[in-house]
N, C-alpha and C. Protein backbone atom coordinates (compact mmCIF):
# COMPACT_ATOMS: atom_id res chain seq x y z
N UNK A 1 94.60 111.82 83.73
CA UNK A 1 94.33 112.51 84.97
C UNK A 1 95.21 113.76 85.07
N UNK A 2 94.34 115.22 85.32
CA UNK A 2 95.19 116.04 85.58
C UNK A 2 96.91 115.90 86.64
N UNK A 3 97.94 116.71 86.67
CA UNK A 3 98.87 116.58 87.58
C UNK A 3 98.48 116.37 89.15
N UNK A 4 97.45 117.05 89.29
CA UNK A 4 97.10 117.94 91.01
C UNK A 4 96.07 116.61 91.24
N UNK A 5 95.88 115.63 90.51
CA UNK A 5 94.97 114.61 90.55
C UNK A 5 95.42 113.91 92.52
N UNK A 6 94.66 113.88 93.18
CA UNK A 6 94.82 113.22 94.49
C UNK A 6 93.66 112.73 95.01
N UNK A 7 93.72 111.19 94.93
CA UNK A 7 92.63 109.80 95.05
C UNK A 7 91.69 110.64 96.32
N UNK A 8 90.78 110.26 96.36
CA UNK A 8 89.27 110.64 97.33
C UNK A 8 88.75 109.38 98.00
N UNK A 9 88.04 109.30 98.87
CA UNK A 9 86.79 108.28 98.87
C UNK A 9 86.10 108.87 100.21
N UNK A 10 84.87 108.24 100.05
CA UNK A 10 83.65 108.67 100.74
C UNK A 10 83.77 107.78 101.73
N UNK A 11 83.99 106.88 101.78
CA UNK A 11 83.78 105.50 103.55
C UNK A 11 83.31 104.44 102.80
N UNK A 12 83.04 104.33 101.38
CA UNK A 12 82.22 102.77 100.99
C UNK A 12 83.25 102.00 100.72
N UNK A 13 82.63 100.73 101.64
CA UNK A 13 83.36 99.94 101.41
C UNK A 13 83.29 98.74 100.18
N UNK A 14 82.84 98.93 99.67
CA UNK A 14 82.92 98.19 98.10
C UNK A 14 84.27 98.92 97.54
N UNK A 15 84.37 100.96 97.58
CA UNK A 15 85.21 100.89 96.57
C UNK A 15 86.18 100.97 97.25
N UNK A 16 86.59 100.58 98.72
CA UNK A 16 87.81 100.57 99.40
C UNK A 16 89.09 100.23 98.49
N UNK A 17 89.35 98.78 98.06
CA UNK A 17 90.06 98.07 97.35
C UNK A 17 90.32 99.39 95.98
N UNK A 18 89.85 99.76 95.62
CA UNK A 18 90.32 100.91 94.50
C UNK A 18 90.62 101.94 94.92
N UNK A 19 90.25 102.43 96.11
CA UNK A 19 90.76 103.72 96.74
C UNK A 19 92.26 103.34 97.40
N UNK A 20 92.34 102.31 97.80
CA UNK A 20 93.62 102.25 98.25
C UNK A 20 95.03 101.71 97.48
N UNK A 21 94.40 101.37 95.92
CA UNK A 21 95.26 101.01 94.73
C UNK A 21 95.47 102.40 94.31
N UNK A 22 94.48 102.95 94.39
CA UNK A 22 94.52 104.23 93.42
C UNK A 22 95.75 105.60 94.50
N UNK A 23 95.97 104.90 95.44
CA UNK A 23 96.16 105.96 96.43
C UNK A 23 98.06 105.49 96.76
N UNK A 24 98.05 104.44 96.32
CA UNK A 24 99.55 103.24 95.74
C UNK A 24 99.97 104.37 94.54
N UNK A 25 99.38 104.21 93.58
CA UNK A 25 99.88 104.98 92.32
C UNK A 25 100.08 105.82 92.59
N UNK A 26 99.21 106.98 93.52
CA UNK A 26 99.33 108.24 93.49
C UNK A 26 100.54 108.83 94.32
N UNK A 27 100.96 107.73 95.26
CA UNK A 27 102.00 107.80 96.00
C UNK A 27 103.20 107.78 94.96
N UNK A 28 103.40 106.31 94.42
CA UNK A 28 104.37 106.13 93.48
C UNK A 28 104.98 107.56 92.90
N UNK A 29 103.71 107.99 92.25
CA UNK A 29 104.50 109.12 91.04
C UNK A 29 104.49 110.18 91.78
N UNK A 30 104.81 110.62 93.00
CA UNK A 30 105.34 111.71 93.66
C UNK A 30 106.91 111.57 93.55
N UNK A 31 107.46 112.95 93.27
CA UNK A 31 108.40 112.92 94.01
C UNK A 31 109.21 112.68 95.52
N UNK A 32 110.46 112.13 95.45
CA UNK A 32 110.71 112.08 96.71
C UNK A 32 110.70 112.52 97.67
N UNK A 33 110.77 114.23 97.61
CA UNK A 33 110.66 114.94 98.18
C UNK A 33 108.75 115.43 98.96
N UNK A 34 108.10 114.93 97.67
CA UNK A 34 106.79 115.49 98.48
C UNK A 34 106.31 114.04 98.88
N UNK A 35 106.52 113.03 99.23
CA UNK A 35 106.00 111.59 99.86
C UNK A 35 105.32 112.10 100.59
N UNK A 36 106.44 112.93 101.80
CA UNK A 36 105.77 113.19 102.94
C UNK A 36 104.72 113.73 103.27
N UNK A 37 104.31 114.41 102.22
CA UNK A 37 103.01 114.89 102.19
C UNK A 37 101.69 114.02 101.67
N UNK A 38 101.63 113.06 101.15
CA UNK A 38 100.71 111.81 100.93
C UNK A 38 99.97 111.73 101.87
N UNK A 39 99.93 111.65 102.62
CA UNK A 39 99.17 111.00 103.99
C UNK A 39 98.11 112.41 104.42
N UNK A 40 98.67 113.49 104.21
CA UNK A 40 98.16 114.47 104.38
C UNK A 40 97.34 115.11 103.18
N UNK A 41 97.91 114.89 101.84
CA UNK A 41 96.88 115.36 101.21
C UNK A 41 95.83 114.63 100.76
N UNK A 42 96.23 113.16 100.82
CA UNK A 42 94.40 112.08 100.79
C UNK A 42 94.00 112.88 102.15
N UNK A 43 94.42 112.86 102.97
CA UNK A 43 93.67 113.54 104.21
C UNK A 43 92.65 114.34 103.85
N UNK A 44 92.87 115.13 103.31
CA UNK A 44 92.17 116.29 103.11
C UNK A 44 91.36 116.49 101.70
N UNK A 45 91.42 114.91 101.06
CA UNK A 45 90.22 114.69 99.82
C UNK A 45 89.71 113.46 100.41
N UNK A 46 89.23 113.12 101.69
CA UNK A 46 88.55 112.26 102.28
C UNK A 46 87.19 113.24 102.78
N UNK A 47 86.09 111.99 102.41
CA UNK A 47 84.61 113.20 102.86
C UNK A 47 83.59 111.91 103.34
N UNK A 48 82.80 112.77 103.83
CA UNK A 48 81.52 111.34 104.38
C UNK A 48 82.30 110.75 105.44
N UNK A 49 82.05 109.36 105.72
CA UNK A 49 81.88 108.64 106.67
C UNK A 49 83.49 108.29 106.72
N UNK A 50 84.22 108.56 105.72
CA UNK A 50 85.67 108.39 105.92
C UNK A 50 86.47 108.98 106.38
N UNK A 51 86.08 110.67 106.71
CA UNK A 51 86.45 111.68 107.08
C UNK A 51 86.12 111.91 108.50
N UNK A 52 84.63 111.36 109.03
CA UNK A 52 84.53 111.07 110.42
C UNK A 52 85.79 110.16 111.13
N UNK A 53 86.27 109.37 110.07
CA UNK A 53 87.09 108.30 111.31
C UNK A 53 88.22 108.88 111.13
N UNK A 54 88.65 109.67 110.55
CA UNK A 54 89.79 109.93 110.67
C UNK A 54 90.15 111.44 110.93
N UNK A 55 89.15 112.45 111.12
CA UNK A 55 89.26 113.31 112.00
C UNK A 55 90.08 114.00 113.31
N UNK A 56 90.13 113.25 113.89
CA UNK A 56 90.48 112.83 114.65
C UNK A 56 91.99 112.78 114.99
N UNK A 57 92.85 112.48 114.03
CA UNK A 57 94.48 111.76 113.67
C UNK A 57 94.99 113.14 113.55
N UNK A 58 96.04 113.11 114.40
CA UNK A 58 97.63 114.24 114.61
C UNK A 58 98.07 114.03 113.21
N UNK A 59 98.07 115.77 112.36
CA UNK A 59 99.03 115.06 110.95
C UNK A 59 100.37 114.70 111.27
N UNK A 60 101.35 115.45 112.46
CA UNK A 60 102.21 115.08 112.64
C UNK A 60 102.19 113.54 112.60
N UNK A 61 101.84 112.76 112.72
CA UNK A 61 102.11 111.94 113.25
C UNK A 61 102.20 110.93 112.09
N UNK A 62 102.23 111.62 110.75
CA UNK A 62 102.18 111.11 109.25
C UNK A 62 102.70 112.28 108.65
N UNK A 63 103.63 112.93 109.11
CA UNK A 63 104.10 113.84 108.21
C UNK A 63 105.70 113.26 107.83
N UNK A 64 105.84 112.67 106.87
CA UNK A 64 107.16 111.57 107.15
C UNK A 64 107.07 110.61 105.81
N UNK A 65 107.90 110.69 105.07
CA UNK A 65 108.16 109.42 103.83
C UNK A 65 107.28 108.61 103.60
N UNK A 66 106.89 107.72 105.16
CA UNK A 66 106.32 106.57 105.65
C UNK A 66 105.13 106.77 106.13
N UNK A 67 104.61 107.99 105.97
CA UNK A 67 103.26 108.69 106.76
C UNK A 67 102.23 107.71 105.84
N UNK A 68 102.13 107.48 104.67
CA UNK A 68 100.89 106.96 103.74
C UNK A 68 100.92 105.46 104.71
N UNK A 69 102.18 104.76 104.57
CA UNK A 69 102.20 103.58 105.33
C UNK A 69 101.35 103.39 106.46
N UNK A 70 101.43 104.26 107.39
CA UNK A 70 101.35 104.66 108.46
C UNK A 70 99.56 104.41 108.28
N UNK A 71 99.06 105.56 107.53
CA UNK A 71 97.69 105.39 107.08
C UNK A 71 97.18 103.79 106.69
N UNK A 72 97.65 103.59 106.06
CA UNK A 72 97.28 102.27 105.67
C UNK A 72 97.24 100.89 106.88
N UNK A 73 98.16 101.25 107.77
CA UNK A 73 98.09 100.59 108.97
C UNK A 73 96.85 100.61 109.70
N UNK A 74 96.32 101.99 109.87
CA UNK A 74 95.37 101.94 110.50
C UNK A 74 93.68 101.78 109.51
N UNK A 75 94.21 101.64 107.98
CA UNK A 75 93.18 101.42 107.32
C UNK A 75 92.95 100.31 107.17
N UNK A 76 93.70 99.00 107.82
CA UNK A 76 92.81 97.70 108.08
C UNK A 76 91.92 97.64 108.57
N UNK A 77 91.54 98.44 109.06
CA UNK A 77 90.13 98.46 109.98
C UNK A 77 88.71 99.09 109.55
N UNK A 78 89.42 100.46 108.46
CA UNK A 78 88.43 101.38 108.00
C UNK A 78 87.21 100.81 107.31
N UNK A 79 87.22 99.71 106.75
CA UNK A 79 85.54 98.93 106.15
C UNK A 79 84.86 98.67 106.98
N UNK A 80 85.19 98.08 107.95
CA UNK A 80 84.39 97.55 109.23
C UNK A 80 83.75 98.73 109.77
N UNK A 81 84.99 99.42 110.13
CA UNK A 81 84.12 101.12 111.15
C UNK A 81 83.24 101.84 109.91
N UNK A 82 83.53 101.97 109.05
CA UNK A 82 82.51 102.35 107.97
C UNK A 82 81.09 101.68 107.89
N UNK A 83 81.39 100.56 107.90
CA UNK A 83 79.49 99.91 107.89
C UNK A 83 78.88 99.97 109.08
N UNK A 84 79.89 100.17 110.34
CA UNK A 84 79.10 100.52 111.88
C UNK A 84 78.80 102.14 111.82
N UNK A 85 79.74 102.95 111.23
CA UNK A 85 79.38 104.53 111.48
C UNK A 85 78.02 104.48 110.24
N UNK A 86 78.10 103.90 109.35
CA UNK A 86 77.16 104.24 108.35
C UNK A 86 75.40 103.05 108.80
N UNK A 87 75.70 102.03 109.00
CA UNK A 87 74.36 101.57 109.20
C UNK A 87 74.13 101.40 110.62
N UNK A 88 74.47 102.38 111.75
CA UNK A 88 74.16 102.49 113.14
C UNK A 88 73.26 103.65 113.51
């Protein structure tokens, strides 16, 4: 994978479970210094029905070490709202 490589997903929830492993690694091999930016740059390689739900979200409010965490908190939920935004 190129360096600038930063995990994506569309809202399906089949490949949830790999988007959010893949998004573990991608965290990992950052430096310490750019963590804080994780949360913000999946932000902004999110598209489709994944990008509707999270629209929405203050980056402040994930701009921080712990910001990906942060995401992931509220991505217990993201499969569920995905099959209601997508088959409603």
């Amino acid at each position: 994978m190129p360096d600038d490589y930063v995990p994506t997903w569309n809202g399906d929830p089949a490949s949830f479970e790999s988007f959010v492993t893949a998004c573990e690694w991608y965290a990992t091999g950052l430096k310490d210094q750019e963590r804080k930016l994780a949360a913000s740059r999946i932000w902004q390689r999110l598209t489709g029905a994944a990008k509707s739900v999270v629209k929405h979200l203050n980056p402040s409010d994930f701009d921080s070490p712990a910001g990906l965490n942060k995401l992931w908190a509220l991505a217990s939920c993201w499969p569920r709202a995905f099959l209601i935004l997508l088959f409603s």
